[in-house]
Protein backbone atom coordinates (compact mmCIF):
# COMPACT_ATOMS: atom_id res chain seq x y z
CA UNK A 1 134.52 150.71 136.51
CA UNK A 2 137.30 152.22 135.14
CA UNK A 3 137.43 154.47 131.83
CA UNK A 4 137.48 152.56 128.80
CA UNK A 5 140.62 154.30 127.08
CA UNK A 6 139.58 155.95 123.83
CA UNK A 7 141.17 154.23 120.86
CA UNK A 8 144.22 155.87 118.98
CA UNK A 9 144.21 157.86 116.65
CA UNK A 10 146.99 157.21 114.41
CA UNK A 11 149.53 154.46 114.95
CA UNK A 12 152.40 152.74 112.38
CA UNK A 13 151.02 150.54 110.08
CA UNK A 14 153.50 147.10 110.29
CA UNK A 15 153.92 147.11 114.50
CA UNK A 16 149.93 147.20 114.75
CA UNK A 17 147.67 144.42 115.32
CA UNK A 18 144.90 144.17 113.27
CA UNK A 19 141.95 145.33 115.69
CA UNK A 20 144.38 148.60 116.47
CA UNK A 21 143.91 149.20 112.86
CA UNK A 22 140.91 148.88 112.54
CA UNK A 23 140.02 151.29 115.32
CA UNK A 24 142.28 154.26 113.65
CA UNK A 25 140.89 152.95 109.99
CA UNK A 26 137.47 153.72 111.90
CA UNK A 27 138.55 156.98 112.87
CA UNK A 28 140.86 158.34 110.28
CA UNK A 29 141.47 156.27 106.76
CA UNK A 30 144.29 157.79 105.82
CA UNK A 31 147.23 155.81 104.52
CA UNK A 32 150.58 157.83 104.47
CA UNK A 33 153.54 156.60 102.58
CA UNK A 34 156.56 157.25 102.67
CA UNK A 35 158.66 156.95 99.81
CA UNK A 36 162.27 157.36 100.36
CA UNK A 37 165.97 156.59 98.14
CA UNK A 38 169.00 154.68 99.48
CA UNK A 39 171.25 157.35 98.00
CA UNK A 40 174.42 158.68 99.31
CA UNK A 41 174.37 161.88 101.22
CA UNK A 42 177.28 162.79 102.02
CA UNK A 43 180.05 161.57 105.04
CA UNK A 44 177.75 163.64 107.10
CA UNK A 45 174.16 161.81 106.65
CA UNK A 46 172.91 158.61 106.71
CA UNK A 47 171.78 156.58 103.18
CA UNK A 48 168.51 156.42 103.87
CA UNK A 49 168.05 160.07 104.55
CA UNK A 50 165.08 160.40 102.31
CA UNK A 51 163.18 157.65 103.20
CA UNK A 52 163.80 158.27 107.01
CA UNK A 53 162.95 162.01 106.71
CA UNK A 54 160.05 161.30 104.73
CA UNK A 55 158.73 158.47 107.58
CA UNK A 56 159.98 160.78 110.45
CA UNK A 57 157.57 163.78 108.47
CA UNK A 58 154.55 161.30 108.23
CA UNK A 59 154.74 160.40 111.73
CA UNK A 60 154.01 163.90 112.82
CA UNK A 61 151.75 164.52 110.68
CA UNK A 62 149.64 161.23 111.23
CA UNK A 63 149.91 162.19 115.24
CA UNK A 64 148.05 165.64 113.81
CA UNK A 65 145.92 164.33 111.28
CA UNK A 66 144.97 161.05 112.22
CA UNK A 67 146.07 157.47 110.17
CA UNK A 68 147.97 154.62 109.77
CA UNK A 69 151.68 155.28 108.61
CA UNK A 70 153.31 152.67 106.64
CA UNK A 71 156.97 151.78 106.30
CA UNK A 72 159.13 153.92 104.11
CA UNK A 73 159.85 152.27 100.25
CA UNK A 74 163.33 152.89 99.57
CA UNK A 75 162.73 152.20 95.62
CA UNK A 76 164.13 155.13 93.73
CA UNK A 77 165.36 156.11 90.46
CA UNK A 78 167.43 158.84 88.79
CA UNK A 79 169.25 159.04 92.42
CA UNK A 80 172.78 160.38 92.58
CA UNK A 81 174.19 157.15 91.41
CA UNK A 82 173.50 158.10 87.58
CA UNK A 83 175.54 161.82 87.91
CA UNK A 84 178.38 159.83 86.15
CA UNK A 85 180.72 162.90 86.98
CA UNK A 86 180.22 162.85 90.32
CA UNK A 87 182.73 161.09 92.70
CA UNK A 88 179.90 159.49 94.10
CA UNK A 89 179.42 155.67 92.60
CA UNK A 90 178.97 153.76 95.91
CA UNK A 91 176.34 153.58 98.35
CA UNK A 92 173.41 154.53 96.30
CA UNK A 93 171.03 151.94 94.68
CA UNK A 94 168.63 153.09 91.25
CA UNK A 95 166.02 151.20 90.22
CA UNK A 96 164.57 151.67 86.51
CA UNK A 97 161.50 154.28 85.68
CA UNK A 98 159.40 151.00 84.96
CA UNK A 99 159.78 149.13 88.27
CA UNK A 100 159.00 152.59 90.01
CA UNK A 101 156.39 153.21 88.03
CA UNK A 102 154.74 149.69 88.74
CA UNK A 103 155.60 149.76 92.37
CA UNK A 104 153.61 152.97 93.17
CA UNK A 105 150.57 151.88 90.80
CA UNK A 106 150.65 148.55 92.66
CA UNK A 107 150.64 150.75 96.07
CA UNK A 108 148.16 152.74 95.16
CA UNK A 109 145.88 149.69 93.79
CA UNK A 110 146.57 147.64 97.28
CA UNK A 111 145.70 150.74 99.73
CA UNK A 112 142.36 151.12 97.91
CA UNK A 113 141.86 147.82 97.76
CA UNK A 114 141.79 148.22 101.74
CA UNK A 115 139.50 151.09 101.52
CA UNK A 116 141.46 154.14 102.78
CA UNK A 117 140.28 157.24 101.74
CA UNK A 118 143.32 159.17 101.14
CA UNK A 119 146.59 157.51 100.33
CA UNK A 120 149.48 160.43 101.23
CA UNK A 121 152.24 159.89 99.51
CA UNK A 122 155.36 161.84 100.84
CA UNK A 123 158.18 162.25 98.24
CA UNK A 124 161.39 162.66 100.33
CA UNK A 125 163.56 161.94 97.17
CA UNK A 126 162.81 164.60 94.50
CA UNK A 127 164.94 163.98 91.95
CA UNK A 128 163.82 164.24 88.40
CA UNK A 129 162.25 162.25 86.65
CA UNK A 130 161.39 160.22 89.97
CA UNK A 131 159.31 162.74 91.82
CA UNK A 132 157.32 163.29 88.19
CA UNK A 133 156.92 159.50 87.94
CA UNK A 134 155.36 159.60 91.30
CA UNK A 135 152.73 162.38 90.84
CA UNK A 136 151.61 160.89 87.17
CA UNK A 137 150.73 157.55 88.49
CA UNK A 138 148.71 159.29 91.31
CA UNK A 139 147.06 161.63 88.90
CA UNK A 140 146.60 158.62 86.92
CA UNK A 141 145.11 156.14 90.03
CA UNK A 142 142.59 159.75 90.46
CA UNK A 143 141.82 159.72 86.97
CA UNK A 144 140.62 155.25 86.76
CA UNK A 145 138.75 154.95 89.74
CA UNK A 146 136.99 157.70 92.17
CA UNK A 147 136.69 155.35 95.98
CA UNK A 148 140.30 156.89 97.00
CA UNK A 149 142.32 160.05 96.52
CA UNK A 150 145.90 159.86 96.68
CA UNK A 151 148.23 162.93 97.29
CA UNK A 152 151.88 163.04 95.90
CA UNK A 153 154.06 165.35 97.43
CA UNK A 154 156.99 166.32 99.16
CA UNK A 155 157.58 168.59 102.08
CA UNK A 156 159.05 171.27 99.80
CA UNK A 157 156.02 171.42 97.78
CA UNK A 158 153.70 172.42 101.25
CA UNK A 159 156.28 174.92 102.74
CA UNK A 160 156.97 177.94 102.17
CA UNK A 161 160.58 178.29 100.16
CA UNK A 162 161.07 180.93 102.73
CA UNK A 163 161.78 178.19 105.04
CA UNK A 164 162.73 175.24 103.10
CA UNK A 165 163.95 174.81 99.33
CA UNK A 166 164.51 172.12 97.38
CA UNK A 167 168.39 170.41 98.78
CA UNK A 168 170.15 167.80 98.96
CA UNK A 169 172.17 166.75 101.87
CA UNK A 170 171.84 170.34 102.85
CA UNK A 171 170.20 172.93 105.71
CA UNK A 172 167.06 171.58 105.31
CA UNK A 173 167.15 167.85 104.51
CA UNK A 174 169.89 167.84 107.72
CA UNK A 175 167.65 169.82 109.65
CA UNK A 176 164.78 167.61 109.18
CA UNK A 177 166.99 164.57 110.37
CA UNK A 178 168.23 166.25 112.77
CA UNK A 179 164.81 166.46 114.64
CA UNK A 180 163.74 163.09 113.77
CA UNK A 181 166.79 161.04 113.50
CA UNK A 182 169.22 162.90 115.12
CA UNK A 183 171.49 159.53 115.11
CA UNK A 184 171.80 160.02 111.85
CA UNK A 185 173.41 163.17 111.64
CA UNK A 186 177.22 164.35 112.36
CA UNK A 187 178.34 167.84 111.43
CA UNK A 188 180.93 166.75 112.32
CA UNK A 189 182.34 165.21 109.30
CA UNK A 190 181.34 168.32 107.18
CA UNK A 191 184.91 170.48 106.23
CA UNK A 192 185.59 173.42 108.67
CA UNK A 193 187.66 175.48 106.20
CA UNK A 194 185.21 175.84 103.09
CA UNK A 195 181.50 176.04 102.35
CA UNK A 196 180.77 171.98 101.10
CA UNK A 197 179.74 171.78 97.59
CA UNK A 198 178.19 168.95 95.36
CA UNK A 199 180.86 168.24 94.08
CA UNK A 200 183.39 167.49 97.15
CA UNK A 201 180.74 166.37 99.51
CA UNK A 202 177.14 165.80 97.90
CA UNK A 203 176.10 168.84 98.99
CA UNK A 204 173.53 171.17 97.23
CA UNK A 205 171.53 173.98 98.56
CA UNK A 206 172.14 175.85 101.67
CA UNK A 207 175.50 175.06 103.83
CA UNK A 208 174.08 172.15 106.07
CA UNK A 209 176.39 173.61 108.75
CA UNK A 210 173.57 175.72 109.73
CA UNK A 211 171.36 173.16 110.33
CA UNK A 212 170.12 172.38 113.91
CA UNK A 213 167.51 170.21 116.10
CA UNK A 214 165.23 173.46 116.82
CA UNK A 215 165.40 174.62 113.35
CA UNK A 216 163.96 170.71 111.89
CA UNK A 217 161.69 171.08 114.31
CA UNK A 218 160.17 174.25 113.62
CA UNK A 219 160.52 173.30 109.77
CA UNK A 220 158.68 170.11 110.47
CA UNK A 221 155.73 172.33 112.04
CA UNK A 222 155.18 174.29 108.85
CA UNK A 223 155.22 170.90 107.09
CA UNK A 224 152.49 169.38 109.49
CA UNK A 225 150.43 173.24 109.27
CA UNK A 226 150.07 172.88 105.40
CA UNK A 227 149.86 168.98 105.32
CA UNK A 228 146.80 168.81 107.51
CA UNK A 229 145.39 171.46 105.72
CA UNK A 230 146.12 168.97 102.30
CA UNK A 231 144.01 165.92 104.14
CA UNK A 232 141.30 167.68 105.49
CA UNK A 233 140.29 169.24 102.03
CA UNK A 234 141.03 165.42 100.32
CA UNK A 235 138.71 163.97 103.09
């Protein structure tokens, strides 16, 4: 008789069939959400940048760690949309503190409901108060019940800010994307005859010119060194 293949060990939540997920549940129950913005980044990125990086970064990580990885929630608030003095009013959607709020209490409550024992929540929107908002109502879910742990982070958090800092639109957000949505990328559209700035092009941090495939990728490998580290200790 043949070998019976071993079941997976991680797989993407909403294209699985229920006995797949059971078998990685069995395995590894670990929920990992992403939790993105539909925020405009630039002529050079895509809108969903942060929800797409943040997926792209809980894919690897799942494929190291073990889990089931759910689709991104592109529910944000205090995106770029409110910087009134910005040139910037189109393409970007923001939602209200309360509905975010309420949306990642009612995450939290559904995922334990299904008995995972770590929900990972991956921040790939940071703005402020949003990324706050996020980490309260997990420290809160910790706090009211003790059957799940859930993690609120973003990849800046677990790295080193000798390889990434904090950005937007910039070296390492691009970089990122670059690696795992590298159709969503062109450097192309970036000026050639001046460093881009915030205020021309929605750029802040380091000059997303630099930014490469190889470079995401190794970035992504320090994220996936300190994030396993993160759901081993939580487990």
């Amino acid at each position: 008789m043949p070998p019976t293949p071993s079941a997976p060990a991680w797989g993407r939540y909403e294209r699985l069939m229920p006995a797949e997920i059971e078998a990685i549940f069995a395995q590894h129950p670990v929920a990992y959400l992403p939790w993105g913005a539909l925020e405009y980044h630039g002529k050079h990125a895509a809108v969903g940048l942060d929800g797409l990086k943040a997926h792209g970064l809980c894919v690897e990580l799942a494929r190291a760690a073990g889990g089931l990885v759910l689709p991104p929630v592109y529910v944000a608030a205090n995106t770029i949309k409110g910087l009134k003095n910005l040139p910037f009013p189109r393409h970007s959607l923001d939602f209200s503190e309360g509905t975010l709020r309420a949306l990642v209490r009612e995450h939290l409550d559904q995922l334990a409901d299904e008995k995972f024992r770590v929900v990972f929540i991956l921040c790939g929107h940071v703005g402020q108060p949003h990324y706050d908002i996020i980490k309260d109502e997990a420290a809160q879910f910790n706090a009211r019940q003790g059957g799940t742990r859930a993690i609120a982070t973003s990849e800046t958090d677990l790295v080193s800010k000798d390889i990434v800092i904090v950005n937007h639109a910039a070296l390492g957000e691009v970089a990122f994307l670059m690696h795992t949505d590298p159709d969503c990328v062109d450097l192309t559209r970036l000026p050639t005859d001046r460093v881009p700035t915030l205020e021309q092009d929605a750029v802040w941090g380091p000059d997303p010119r630099e930014a490469s495939a190889e470079k995401g990728k190794a970035y992504t490998a320090a994220f996936v060194a300190a994030a396993t580290k993160v759901i081993a200790e939580a487990m």
